[in-house]
C-alpha atoms as a PDB file:
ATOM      1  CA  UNK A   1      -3.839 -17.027  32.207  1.00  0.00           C
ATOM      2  CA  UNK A   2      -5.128 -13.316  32.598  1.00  0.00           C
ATOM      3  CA  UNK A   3      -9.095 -12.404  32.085  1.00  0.00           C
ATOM      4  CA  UNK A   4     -10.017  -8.893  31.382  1.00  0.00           C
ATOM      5  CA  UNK A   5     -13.248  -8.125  31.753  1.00  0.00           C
ATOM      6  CA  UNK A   6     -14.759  -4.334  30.473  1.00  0.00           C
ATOM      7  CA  UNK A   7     -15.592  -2.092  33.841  1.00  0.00           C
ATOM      8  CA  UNK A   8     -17.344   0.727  31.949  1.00  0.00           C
ATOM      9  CA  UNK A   9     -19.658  -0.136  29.495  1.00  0.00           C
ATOM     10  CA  UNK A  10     -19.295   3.232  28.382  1.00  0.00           C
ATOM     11  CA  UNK A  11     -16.031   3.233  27.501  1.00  0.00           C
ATOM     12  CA  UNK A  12     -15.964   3.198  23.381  1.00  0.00           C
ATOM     13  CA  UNK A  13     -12.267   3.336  23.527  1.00  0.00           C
ATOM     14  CA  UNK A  14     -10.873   0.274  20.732  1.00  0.00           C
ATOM     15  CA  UNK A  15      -7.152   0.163  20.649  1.00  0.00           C
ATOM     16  CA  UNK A  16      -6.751   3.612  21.479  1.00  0.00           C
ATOM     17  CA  UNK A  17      -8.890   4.843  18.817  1.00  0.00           C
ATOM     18  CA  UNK A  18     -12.556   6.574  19.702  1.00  0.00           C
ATOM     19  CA  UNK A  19     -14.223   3.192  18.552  1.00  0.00           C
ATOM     20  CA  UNK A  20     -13.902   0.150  16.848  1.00  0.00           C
ATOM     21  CA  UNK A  21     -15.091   2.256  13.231  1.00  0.00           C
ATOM     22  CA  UNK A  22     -12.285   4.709  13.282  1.00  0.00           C
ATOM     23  CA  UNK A  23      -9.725   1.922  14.243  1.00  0.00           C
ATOM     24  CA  UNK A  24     -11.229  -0.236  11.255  1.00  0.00           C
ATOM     25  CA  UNK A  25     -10.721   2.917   8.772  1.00  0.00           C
ATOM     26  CA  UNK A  26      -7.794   3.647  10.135  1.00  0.00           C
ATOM     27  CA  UNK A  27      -5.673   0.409  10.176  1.00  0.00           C
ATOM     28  CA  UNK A  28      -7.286  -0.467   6.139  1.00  0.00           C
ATOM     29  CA  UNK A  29      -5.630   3.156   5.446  1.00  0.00           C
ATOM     30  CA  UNK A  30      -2.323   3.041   6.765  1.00  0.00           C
ATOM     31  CA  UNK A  31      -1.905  -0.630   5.404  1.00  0.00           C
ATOM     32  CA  UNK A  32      -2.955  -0.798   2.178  1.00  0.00           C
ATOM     33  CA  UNK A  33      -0.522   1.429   0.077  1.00  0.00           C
ATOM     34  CA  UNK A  34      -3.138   2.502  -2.921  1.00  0.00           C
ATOM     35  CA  UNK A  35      -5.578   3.317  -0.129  1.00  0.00           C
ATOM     36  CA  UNK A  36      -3.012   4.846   1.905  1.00  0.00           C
ATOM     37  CA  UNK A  37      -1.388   6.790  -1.056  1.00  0.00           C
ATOM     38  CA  UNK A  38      -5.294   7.932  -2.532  1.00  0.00           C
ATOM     39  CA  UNK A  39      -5.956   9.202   1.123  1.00  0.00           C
ATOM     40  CA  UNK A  40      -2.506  11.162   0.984  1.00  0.00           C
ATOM     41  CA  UNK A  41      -3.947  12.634  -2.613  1.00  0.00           C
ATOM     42  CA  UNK A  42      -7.255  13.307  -1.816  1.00  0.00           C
ATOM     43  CA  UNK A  43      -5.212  15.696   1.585  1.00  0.00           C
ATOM     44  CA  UNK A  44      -8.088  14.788   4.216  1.00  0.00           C
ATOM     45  CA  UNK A  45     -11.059  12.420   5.008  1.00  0.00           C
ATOM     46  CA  UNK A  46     -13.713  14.047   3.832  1.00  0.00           C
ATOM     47  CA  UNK A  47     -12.627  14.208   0.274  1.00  0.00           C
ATOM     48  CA  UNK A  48     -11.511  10.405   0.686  1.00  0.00           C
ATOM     49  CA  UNK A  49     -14.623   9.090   1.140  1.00  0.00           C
ATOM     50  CA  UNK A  50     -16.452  11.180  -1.527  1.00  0.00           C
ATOM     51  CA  UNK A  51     -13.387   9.790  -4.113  1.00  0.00           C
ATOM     52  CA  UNK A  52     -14.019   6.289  -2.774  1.00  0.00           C
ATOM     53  CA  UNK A  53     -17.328   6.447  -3.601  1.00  0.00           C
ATOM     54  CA  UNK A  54     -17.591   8.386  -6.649  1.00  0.00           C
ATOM     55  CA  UNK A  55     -14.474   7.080  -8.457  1.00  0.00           C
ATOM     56  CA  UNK A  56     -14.240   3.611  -7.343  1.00  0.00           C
ATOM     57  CA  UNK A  57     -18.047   2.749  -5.701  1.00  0.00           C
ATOM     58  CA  UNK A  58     -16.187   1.360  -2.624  1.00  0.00           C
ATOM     59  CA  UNK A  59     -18.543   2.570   0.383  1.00  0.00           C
ATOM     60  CA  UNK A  60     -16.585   0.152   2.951  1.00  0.00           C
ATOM     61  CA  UNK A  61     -13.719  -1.600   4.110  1.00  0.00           C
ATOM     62  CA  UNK A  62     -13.047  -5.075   3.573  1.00  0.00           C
ATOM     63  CA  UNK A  63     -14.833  -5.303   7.258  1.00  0.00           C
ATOM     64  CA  UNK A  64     -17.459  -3.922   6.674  1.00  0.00           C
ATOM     65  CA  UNK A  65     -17.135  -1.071   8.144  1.00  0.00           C
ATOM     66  CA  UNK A  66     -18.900   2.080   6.319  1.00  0.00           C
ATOM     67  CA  UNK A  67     -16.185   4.744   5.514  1.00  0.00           C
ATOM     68  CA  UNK A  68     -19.311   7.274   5.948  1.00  0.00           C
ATOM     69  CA  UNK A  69     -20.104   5.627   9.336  1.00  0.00           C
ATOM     70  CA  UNK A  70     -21.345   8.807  11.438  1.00  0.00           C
ATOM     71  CA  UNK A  71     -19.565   6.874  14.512  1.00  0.00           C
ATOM     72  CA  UNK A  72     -15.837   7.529  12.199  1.00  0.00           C
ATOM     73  CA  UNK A  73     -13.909  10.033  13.528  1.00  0.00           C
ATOM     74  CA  UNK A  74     -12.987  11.991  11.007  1.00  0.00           C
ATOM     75  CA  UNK A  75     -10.848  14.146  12.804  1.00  0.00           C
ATOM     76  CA  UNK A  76      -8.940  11.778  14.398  1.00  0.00           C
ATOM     77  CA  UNK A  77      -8.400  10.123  10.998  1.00  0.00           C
ATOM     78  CA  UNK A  78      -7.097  13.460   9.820  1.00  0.00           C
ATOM     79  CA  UNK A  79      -4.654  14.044  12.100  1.00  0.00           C
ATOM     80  CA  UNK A  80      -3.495  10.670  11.996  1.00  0.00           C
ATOM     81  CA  UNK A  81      -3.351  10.349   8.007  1.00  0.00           C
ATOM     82  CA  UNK A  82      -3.167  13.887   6.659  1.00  0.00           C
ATOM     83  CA  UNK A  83      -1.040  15.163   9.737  1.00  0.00           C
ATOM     84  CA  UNK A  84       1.917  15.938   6.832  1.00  0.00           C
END
């Protein structure tokens, strides 16, 4: 049996994504295909969220997770996403 334990308690870092938020956004995105396919309309992040909201009232993911969440990193979504 192996035990990690977190050195840094500054280190945001979740699964190779800034944070826990943008991995959260990021893995409801590219696995649900009308999310994924709206996000690949709407051409970046910004614009997503504002259709999520206005269209549909969806403000989170199934998580809980705020798609406005100031701690998202929208670029990083971008060029993960809308990198096409």
């Amino acid at each position: 049996m192996t035990t990690t334990f977190q050195t840094n308690l500054t280190d945001t870092v979740y699964n190779g994504w800034t944070n826990y938020e943008t991995w959260n956004v990021a893995l409801w995105i590219n696995n649900e295909e009308g999310l994924y396919e709206l996000a690949r309309d709407c051409g970046d992040y910004e614009t997503l969220v504002t259709c999520l909201y206005e269209n549909y009232g969806v403000t989170k993911t199934k998580d809980g997770v705020k798609f406005a969440d100031p701690k998202v990193n929208a670029v990083e979504i971008n060029s993960d996403v809308f990198d096409f």
